[in-house]
N, C-alpha and C. Protein backbone atom coordinates (compact mmCIF):
# COMPACT_ATOMS: atom_id res chain seq x y z
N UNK A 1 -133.47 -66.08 -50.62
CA UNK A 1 -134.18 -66.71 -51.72
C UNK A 1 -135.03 -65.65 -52.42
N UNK A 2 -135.08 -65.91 -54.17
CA UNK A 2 -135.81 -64.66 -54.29
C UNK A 2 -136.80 -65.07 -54.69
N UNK A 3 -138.02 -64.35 -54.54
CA UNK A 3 -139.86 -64.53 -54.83
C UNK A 3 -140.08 -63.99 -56.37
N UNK A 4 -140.38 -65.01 -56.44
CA UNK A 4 -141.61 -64.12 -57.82
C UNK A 4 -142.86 -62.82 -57.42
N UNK A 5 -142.25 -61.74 -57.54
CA UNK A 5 -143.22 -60.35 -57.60
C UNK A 5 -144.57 -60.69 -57.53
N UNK A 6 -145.06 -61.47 -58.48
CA UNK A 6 -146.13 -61.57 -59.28
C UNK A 6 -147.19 -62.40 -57.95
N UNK A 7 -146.73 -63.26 -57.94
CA UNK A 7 -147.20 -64.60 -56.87
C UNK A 7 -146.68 -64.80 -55.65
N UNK A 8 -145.47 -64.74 -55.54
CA UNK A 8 -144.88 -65.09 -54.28
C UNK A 8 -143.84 -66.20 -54.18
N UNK A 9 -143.75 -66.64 -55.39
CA UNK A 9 -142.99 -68.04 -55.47
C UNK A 9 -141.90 -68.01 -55.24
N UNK A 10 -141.14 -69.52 -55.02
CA UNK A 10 -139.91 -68.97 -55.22
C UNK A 10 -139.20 -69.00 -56.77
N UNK A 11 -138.07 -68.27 -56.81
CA UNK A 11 -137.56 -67.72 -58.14
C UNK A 11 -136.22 -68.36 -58.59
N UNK A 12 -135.82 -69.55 -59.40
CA UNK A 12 -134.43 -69.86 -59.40
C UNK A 12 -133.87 -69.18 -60.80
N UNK A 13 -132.62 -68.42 -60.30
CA UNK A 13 -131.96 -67.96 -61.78
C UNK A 13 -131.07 -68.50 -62.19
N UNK A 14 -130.42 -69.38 -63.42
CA UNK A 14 -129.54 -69.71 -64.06
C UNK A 14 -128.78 -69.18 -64.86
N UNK A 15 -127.38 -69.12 -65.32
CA UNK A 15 -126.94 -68.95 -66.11
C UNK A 15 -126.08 -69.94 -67.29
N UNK A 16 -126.73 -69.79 -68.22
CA UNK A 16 -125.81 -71.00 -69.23
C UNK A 16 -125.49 -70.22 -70.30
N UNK A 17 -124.02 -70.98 -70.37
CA UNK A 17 -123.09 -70.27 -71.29
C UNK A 17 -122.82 -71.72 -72.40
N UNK A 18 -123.59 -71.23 -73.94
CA UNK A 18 -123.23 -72.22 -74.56
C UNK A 18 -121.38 -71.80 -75.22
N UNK A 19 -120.58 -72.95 -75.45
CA UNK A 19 -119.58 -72.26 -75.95
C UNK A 19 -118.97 -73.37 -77.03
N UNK A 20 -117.84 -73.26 -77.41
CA UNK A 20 -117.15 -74.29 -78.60
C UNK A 20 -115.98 -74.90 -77.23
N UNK A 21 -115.97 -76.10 -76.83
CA UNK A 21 -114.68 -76.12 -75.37
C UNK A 21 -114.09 -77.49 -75.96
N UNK A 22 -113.08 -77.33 -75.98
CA UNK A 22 -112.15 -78.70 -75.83
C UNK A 22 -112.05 -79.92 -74.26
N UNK A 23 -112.47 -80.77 -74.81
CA UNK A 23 -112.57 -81.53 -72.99
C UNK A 23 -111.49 -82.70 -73.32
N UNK A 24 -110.71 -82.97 -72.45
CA UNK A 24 -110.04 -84.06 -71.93
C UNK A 24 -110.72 -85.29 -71.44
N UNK A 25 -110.55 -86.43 -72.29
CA UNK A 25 -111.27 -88.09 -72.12
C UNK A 25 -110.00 -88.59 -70.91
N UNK A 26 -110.93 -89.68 -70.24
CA UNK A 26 -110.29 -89.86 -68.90
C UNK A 26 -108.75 -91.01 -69.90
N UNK A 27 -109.25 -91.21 -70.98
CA UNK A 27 -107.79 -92.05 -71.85
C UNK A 27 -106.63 -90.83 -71.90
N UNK A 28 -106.83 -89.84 -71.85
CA UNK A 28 -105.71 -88.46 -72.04
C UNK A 28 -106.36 -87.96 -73.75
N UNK A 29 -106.92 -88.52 -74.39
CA UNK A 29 -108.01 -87.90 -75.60
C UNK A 29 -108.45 -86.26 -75.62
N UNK A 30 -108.06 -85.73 -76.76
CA UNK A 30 -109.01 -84.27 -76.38
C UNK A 30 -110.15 -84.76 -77.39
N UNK A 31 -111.66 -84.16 -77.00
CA UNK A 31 -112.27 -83.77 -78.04
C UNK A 31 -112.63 -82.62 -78.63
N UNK A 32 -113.36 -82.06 -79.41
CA UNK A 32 -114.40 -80.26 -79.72
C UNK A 32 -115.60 -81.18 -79.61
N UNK A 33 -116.07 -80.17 -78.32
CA UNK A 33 -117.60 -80.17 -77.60
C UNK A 33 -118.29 -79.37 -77.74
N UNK A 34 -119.42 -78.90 -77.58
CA UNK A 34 -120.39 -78.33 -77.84
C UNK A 34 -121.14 -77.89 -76.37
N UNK A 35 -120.60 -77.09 -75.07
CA UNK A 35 -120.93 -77.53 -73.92
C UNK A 35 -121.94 -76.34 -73.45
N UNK A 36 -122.56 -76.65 -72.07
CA UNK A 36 -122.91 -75.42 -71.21
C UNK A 36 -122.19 -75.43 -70.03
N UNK A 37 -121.82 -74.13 -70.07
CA UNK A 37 -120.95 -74.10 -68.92
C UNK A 37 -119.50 -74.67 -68.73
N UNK A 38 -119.40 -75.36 -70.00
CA UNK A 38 -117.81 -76.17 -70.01
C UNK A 38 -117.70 -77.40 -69.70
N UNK A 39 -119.15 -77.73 -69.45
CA UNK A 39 -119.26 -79.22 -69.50
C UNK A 39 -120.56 -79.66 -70.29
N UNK A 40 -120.36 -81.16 -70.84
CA UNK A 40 -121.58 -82.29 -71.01
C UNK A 40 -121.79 -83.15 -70.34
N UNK A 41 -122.66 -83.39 -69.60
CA UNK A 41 -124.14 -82.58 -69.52
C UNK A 41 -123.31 -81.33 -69.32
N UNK A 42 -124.55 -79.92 -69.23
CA UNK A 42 -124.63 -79.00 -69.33
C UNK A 42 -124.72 -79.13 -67.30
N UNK A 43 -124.79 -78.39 -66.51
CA UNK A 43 -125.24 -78.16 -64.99
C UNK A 43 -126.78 -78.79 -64.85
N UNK A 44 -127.28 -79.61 -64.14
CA UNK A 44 -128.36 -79.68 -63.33
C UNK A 44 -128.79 -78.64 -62.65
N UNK A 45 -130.04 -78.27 -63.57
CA UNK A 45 -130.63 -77.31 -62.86
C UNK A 45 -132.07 -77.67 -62.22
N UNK A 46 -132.10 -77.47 -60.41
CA UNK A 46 -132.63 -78.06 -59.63
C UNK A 46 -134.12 -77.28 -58.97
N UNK A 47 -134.75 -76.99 -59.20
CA UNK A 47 -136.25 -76.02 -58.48
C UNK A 47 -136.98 -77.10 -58.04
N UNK A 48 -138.04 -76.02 -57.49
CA UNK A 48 -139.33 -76.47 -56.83
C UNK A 48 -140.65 -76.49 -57.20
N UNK A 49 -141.40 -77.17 -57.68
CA UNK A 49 -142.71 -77.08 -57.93
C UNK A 49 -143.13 -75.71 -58.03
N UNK A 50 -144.31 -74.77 -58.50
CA UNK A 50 -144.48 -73.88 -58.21
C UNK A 50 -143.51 -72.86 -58.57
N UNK A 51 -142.44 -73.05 -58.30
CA UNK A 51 -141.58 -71.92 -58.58
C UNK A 51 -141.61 -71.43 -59.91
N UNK A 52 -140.77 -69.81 -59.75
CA UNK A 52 -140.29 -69.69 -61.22
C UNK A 52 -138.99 -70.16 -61.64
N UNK A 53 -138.51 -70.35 -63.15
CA UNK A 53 -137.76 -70.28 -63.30
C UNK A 53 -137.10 -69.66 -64.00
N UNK A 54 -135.75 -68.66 -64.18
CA UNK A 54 -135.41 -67.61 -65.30
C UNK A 54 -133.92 -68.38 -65.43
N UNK A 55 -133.91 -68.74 -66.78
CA UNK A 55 -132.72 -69.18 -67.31
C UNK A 55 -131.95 -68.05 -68.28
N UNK A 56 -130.98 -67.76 -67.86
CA UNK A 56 -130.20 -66.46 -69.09
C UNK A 56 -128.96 -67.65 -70.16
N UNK A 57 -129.46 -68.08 -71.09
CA UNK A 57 -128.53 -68.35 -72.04
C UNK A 57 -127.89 -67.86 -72.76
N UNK A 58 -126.66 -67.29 -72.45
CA UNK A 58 -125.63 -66.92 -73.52
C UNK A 58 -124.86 -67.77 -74.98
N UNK A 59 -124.71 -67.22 -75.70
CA UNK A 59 -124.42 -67.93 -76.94
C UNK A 59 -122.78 -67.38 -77.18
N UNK A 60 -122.01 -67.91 -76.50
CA UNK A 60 -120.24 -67.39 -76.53
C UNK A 60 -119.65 -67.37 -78.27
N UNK A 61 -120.23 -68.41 -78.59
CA UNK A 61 -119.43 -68.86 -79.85
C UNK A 61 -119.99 -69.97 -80.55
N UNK A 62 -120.78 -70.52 -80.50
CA UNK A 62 -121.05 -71.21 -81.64
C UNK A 62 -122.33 -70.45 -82.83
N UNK A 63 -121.28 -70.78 -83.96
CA UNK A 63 -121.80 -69.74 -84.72
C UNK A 63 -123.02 -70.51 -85.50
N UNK A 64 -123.71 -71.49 -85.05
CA UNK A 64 -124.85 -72.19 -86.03
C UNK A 64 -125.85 -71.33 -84.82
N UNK A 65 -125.74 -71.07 -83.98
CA UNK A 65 -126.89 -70.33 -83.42
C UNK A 65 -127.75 -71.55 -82.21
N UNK A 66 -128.01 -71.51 -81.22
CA UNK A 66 -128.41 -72.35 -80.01
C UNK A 66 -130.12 -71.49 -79.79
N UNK A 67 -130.68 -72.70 -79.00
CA UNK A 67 -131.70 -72.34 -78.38
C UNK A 67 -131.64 -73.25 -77.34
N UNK A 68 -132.50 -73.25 -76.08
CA UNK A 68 -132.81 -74.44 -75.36
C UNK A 68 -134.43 -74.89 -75.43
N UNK A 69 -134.61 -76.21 -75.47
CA UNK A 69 -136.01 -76.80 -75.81
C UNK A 69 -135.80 -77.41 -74.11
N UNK A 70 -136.98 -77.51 -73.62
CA UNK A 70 -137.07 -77.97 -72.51
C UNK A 70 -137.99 -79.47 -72.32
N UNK A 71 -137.53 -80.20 -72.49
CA UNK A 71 -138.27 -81.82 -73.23
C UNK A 71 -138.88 -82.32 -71.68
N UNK A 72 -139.84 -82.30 -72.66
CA UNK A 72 -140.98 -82.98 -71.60
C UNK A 72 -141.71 -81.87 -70.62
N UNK A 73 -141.15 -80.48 -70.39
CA UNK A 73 -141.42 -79.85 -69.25
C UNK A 73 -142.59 -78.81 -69.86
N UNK A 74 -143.95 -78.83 -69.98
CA UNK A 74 -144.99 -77.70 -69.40
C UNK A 74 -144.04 -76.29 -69.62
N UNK A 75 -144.43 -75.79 -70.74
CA UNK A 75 -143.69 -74.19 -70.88
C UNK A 75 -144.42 -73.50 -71.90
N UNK A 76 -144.61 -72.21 -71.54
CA UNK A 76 -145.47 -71.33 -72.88
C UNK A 76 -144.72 -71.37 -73.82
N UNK A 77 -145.58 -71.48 -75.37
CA UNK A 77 -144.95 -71.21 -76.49
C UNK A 77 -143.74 -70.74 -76.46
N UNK A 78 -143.24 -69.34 -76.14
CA UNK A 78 -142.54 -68.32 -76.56
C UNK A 78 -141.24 -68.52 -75.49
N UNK A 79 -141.31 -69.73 -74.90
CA UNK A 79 -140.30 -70.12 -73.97
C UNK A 79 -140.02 -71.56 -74.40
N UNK A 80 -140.19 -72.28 -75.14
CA UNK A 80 -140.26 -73.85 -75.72
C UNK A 80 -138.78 -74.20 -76.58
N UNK A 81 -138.29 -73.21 -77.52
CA UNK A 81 -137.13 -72.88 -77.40
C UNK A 81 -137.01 -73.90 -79.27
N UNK A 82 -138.05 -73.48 -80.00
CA UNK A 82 -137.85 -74.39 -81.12
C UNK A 82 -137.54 -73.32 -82.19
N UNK A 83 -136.05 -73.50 -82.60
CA UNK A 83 -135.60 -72.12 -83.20
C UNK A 83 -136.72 -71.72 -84.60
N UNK A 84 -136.93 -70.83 -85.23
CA UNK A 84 -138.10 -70.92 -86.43
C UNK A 84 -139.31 -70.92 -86.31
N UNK A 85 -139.45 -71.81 -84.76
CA UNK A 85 -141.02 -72.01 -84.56
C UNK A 85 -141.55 -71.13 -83.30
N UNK A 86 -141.05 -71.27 -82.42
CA UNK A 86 -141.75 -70.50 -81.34
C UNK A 86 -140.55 -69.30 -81.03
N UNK A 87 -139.33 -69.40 -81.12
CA UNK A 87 -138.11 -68.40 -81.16
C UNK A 87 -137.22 -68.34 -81.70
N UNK A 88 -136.44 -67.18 -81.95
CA UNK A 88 -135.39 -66.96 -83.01
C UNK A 88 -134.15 -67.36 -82.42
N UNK A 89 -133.46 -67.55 -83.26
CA UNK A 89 -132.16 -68.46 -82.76
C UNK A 89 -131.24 -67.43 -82.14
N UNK A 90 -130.13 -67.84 -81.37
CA UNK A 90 -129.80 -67.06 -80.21
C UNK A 90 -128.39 -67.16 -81.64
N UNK A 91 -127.50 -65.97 -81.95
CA UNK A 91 -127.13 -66.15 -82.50
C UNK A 91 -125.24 -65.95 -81.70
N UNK A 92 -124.49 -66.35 -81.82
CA UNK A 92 -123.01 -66.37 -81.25
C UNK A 92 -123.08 -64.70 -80.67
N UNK A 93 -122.67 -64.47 -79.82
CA UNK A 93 -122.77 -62.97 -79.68
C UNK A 93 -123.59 -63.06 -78.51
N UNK A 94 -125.35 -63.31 -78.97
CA UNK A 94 -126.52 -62.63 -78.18
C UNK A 94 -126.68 -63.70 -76.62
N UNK A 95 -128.06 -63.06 -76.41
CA UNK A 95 -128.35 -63.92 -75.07
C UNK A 95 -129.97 -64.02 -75.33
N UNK A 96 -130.49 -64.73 -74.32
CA UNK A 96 -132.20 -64.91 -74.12
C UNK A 96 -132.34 -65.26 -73.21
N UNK A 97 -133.40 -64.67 -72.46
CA UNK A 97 -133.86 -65.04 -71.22
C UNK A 97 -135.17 -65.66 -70.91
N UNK A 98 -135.28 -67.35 -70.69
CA UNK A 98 -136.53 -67.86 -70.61
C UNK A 98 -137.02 -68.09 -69.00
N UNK A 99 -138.39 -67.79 -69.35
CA UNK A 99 -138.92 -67.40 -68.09
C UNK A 99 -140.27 -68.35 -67.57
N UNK A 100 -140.51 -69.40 -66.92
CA UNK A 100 -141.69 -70.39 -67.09
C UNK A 100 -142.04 -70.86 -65.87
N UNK A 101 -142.75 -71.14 -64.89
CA UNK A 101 -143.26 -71.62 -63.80
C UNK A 101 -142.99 -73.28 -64.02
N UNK A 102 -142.47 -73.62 -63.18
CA UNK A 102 -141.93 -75.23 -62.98
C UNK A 102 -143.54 -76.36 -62.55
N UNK A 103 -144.32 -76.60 -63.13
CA UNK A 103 -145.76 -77.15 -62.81
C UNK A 103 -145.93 -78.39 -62.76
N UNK A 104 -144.62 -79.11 -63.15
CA UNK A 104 -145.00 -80.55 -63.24
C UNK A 104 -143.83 -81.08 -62.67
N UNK A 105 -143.73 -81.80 -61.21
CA UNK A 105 -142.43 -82.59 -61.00
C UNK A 105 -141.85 -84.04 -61.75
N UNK A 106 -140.86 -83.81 -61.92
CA UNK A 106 -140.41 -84.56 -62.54
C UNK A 106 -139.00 -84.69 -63.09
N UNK A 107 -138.17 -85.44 -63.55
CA UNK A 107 -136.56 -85.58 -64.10
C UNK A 107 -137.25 -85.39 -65.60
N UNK A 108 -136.28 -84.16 -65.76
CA UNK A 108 -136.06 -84.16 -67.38
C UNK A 108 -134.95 -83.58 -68.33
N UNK A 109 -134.91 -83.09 -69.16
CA UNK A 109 -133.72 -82.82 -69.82
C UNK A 109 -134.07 -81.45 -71.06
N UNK A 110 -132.70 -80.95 -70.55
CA UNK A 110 -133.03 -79.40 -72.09
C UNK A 110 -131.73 -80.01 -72.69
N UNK A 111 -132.30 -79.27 -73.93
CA UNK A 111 -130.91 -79.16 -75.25
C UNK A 111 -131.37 -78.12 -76.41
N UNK A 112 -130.09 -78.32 -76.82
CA UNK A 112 -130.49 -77.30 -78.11
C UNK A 112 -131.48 -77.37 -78.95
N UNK A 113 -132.58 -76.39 -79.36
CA UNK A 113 -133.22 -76.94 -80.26
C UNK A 113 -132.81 -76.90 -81.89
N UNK A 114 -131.45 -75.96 -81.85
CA UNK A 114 -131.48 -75.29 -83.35
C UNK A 114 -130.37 -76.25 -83.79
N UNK A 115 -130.43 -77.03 -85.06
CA UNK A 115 -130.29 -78.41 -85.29
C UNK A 115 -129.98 -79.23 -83.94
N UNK A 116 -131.25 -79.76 -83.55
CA UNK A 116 -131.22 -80.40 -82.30
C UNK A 116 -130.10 -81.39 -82.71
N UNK A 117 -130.45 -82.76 -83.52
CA UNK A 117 -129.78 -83.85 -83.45
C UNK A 117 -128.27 -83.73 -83.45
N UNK A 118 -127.81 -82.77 -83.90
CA UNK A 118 -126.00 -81.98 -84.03
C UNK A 118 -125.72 -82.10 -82.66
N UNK A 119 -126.38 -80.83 -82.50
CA UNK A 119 -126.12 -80.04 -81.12
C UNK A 119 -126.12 -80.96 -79.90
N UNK A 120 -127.07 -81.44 -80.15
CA UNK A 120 -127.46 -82.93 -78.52
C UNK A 120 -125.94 -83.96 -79.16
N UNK A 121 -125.60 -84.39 -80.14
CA UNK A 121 -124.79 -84.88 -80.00
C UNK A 121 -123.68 -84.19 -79.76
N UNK A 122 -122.92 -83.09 -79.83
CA UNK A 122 -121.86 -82.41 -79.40
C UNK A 122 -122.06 -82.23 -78.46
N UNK A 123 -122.86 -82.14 -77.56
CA UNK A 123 -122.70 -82.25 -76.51
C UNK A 123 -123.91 -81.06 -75.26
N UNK A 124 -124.84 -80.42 -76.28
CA UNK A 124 -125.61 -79.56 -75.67
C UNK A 124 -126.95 -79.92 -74.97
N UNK A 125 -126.37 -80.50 -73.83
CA UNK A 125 -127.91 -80.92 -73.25
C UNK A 125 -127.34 -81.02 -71.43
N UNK A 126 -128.65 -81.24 -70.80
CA UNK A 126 -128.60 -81.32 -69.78
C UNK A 126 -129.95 -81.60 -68.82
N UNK A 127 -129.79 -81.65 -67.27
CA UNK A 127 -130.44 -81.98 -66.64
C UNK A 127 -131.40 -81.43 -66.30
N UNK A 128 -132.84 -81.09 -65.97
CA UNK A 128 -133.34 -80.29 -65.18
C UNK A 128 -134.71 -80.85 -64.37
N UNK A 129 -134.31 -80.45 -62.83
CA UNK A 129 -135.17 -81.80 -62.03
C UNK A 129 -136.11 -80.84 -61.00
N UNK A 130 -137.31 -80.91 -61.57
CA UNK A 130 -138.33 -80.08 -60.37
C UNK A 130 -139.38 -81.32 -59.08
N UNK A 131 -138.41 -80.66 -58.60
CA UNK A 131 -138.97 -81.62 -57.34
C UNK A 131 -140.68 -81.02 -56.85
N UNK A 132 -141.29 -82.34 -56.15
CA UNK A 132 -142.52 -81.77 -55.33
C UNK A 132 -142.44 -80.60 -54.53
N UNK A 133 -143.58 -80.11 -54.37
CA UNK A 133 -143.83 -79.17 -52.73
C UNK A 133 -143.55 -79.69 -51.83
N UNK A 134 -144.60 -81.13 -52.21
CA UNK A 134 -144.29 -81.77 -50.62
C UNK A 134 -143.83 -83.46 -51.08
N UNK A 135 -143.13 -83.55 -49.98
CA UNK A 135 -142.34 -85.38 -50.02
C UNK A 135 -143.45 -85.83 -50.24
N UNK A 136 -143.01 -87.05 -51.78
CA UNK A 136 -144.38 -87.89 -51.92
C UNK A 136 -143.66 -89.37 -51.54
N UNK A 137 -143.29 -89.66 -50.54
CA UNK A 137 -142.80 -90.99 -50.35
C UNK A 137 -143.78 -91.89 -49.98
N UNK A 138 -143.65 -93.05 -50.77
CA UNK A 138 -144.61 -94.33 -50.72
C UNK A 138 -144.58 -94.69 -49.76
């Protein structure tokens, strides 16, 4: 497991690959998706309280340009992922690497921020679930 240098934490790294993918409907249907990783949702990405987290988003091919917004989740400015406003859009080609301490448990969800309402509907979004330190069972 790897530590955060800084603190000691632990460190989860991701990789998401936004891309242009054709998916097969369970009718035999193709559609053009908008995916991470080759699927919608995008991967569940799973940490721990406390921890860090470093997400590397690649931008394969869609040429309107991606970011990830992390909804609902506690993140510095310059990691929030609002293309124009806090970062520049990841453009087909490039990559970005966001980097943020996981502080609040809870189920939530990233997606694109750069025309969010498009993008979340083609299909760019996904899970991301930071569990407690410790079991809070009632």
């Amino acid at each position: 497991m790897l530590k955060d240098p800084g603190t000691g934490a632990e460190e989860r790294e991701f990789e998401l690959t936004a891309q242009d993918t054709i998916l097969r409907l369970e009718d035999g249907t193709t559609i053009e998706a908008w995916t991470f990783n080759g699927s919608t949702p995008g991967p569940e990405l799973r940490v721990r309280e406390g921890g860090r987290v470093v997400v590397k988003l690649i931008n394969r091919d869609i040429d309107e340009g991606v970011t990830i917004h992390w909804h609902g989740v506690a993140v510095p400015c310059s990691q929030d992922g609002v293309a124009g406003v806090t970062q520049d859009v990841i453009w087909s080609g490039e990559s970005f690497a966001y980097s943020f301490i996981a502080d609040h448990p809870g189920t939530y969800w990233y997606h694109s921020h750069q025309e969010s309402s498009e993008q979340a509907k083609k299909g760019l979004i996904g899970r991301i679930v930071i569990e407690p330190k410790e079991n809070m069972l009632l």
